[in-house]
Protein backbone atom coordinates (compact mmCIF):
# COMPACT_ATOMS: atom_id res chain seq x y z
CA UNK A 1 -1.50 -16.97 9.97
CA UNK A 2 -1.92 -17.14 6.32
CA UNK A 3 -3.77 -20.42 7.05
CA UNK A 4 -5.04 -22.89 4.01
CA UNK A 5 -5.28 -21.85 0.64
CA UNK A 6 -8.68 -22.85 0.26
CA UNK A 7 -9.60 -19.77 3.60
CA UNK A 8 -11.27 -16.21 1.96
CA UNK A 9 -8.69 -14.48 0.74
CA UNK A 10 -8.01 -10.43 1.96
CA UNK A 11 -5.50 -7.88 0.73
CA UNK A 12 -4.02 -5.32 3.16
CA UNK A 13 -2.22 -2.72 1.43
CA UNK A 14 -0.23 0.73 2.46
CA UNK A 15 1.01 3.21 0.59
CA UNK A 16 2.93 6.91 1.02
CA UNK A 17 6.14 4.80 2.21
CA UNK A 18 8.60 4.05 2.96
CA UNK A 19 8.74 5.88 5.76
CA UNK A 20 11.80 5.59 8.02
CA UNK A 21 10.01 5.82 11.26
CA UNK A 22 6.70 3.98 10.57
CA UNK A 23 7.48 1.47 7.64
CA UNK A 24 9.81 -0.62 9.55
CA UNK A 25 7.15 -1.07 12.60
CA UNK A 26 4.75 -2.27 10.18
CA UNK A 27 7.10 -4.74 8.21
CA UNK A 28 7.96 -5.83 11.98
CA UNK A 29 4.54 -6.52 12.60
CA UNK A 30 3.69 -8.30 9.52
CA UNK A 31 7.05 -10.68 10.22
CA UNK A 32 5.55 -11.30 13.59
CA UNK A 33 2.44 -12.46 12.38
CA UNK A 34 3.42 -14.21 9.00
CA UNK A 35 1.44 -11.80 6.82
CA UNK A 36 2.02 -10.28 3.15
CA UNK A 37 0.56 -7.47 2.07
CA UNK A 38 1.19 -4.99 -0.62
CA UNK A 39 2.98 -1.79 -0.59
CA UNK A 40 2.36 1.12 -2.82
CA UNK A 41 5.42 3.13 -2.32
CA UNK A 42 5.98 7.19 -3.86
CA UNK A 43 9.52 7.45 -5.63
CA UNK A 44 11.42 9.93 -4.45
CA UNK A 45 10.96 7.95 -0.97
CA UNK A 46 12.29 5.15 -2.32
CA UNK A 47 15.29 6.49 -3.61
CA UNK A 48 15.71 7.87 -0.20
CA UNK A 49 14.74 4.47 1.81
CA UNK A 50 16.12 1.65 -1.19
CA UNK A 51 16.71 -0.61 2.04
CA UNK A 52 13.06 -0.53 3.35
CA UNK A 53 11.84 -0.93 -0.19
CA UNK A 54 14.39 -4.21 -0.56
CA UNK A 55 13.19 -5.06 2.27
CA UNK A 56 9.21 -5.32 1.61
CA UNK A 57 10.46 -7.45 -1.52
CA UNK A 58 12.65 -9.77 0.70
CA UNK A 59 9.86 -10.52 2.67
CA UNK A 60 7.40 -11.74 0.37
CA UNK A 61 5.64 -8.12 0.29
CA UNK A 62 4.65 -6.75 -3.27
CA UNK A 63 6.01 -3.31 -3.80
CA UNK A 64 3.70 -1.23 -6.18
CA UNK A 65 3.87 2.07 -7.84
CA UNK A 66 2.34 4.78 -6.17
CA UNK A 67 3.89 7.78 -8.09
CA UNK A 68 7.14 9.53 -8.21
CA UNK A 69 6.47 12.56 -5.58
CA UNK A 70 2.75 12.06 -4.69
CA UNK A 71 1.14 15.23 -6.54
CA UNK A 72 -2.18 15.51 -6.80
CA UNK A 73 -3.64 13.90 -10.29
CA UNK A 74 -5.98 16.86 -10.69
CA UNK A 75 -3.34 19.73 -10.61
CA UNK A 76 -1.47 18.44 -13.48
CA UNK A 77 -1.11 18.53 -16.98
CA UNK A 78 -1.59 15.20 -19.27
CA UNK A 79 2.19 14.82 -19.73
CA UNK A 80 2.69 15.72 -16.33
CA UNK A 81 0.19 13.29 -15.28
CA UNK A 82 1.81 10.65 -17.18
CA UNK A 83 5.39 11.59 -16.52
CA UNK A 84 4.62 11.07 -12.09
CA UNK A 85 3.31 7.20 -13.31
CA UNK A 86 6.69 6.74 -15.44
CA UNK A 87 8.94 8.19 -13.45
CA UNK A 88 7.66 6.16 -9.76
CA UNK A 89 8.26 2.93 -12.28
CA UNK A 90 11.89 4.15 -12.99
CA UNK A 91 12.81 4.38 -9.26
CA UNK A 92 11.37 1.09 -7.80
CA UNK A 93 12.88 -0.35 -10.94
CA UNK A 94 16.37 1.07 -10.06
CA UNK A 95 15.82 0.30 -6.15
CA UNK A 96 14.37 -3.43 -7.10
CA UNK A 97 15.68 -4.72 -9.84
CA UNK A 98 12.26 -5.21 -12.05
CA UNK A 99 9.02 -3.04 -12.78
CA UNK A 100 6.33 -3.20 -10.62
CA UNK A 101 3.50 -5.03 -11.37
CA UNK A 102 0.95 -2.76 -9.87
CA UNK A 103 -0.36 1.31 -9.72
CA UNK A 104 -2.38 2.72 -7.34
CA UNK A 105 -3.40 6.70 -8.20
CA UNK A 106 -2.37 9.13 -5.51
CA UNK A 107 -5.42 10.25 -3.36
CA UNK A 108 -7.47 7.83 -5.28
CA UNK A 109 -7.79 10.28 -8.34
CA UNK A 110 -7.95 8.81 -11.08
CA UNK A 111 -7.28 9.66 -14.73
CA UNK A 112 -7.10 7.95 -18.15
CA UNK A 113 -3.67 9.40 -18.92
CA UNK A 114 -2.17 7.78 -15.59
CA UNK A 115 -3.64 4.45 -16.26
CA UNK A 116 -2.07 4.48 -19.98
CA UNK A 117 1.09 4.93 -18.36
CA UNK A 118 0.28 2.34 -15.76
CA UNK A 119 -0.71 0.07 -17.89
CA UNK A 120 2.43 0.74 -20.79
CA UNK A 121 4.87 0.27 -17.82
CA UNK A 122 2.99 -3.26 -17.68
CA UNK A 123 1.60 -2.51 -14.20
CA UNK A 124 -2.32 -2.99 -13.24
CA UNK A 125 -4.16 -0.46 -11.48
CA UNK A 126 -5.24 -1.17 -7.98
CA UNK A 127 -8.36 0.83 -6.27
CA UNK A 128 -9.36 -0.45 -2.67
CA UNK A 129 -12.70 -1.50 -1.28
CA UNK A 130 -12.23 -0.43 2.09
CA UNK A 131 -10.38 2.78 3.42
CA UNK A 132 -9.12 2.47 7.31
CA UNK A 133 -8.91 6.48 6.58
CA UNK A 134 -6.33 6.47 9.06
CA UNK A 135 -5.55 10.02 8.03
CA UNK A 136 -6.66 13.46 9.31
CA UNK A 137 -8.86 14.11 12.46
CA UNK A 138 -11.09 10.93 11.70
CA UNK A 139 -7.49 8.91 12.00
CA UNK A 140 -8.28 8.08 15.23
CA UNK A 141 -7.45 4.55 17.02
CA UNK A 142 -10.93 3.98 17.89
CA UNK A 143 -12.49 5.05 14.44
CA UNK A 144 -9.82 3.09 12.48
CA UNK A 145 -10.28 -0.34 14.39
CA UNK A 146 -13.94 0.38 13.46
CA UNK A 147 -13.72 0.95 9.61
CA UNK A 148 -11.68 -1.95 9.70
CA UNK A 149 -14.17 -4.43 11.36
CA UNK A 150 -16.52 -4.20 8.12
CA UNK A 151 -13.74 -5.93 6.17
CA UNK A 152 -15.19 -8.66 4.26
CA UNK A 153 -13.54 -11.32 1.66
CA UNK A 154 -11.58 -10.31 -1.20
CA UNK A 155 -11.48 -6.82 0.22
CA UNK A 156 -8.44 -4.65 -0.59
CA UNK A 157 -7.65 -2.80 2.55
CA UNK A 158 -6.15 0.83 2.01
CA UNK A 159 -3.55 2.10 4.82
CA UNK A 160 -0.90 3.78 5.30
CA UNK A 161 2.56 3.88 6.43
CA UNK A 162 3.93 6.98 5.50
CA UNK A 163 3.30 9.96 7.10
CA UNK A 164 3.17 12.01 4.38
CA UNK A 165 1.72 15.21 5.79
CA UNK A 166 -1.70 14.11 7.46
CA UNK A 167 -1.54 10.12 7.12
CA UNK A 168 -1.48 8.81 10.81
CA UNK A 169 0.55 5.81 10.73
CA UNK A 170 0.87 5.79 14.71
CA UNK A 171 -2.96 5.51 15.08
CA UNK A 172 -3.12 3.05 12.35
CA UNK A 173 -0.64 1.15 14.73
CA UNK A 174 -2.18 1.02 18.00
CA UNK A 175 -4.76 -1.00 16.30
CA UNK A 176 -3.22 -3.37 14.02
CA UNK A 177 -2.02 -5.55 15.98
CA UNK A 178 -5.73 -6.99 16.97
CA UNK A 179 -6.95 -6.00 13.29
CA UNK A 180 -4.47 -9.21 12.41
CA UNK A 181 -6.02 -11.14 15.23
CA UNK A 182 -9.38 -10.67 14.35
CA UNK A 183 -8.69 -11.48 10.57
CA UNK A 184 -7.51 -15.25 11.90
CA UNK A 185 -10.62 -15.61 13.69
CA UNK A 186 -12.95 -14.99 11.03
CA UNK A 187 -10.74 -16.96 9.18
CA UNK A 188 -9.67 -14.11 6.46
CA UNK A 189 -6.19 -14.89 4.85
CA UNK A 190 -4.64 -11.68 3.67
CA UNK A 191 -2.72 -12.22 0.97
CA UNK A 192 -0.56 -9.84 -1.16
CA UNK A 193 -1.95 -8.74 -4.56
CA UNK A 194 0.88 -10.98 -6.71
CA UNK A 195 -0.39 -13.70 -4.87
CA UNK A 196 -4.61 -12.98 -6.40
């Protein structure tokens, strides 16, 4: 599927994983297809779930840093702030071997102090252009596949595949399948982010 190098270029990503129910369904379904994407994984599961994190490497996925525990940016102090960025390094970095190379902020909050820590554990900070908000009561099958139809090249896609309280990875499921479909067909390549 990933088709010619010269074919416009997008970049599915997930984060909240690993998550032993709903990570290894998606990794199966990228195999199946021949797709890389990127996952933005929280610490403490990947100290947990080392094999499904060794596993998105082994594959050709990019694992990024999403955070040790997931805590809201906003209801922290600067140090604390920093210390989540740092410490999600440390544990992909124990699980894998090497740092990750990227940072996405949980819940999309961003601040200044999280990015210096990002960027001092050499990682580059990753927003998205296009949320399949596959969360909450707009998580729906119907309103996913929808979101996901206005993708356009060069996008980064945000997803998810851990649960992580009101993430709904099963919805997100029942439509990716023909998501990856209709991605050949327009002729999109997704690509992981180490591979921009």
């Amino acid at each position: 599927m990933n088709g010619a190098a010269s074919s416009p270029r997008v970049f599915l990503t997930f984060d909240d994983g690993p998550d032993p129910e709903w990570t290894p369904r998606i990794l199966d379904l990228l195999l199946r297809a021949d797709v890389r994407a990127s996952f933005f994984v929280i610490g403490v599961h990947a100290q947990h779930e080392p094999a499904l994190v060794r596993r998105m490497a082994a594959e050709g996925h990019t694992v990024g840093n999403h955070t040790f525990s997931h805590r809201h940016p906003w209801l922290l102090s600067n140090q604390d702030a920093a210390a989540q960025v740092h410490e999600g390094c440390n544990a992909i970095t124990a699980v894998l071997g090497q740092m990750p190379m990227f940072y996405r902020a949980p819940h999309g909050r961003h601040r200044q102090c999280m990015i210096d820590a990002a960027v001092a554990c050499g990682e580059i900070p990753v927003p998205w252009q296009l949320s399949a908000v596959d969360w909450g009561p707009l998580g729906t099958a119907a309103r996913i596949a929808a979101r996901l139809r206005r993708i356009r090249p060069d996008d980064i896609v945000l997803m998810h595949d851990g649960r992580n309280r009101h993430n709904r990875p099963d919805e997100l499921l029942r439509v990716l399948p023909g998501f990856l479909d209709e991605l050949a067909d327009r002729g999109l390549r997704p690509v992981a982010l180490d591979g921009y």
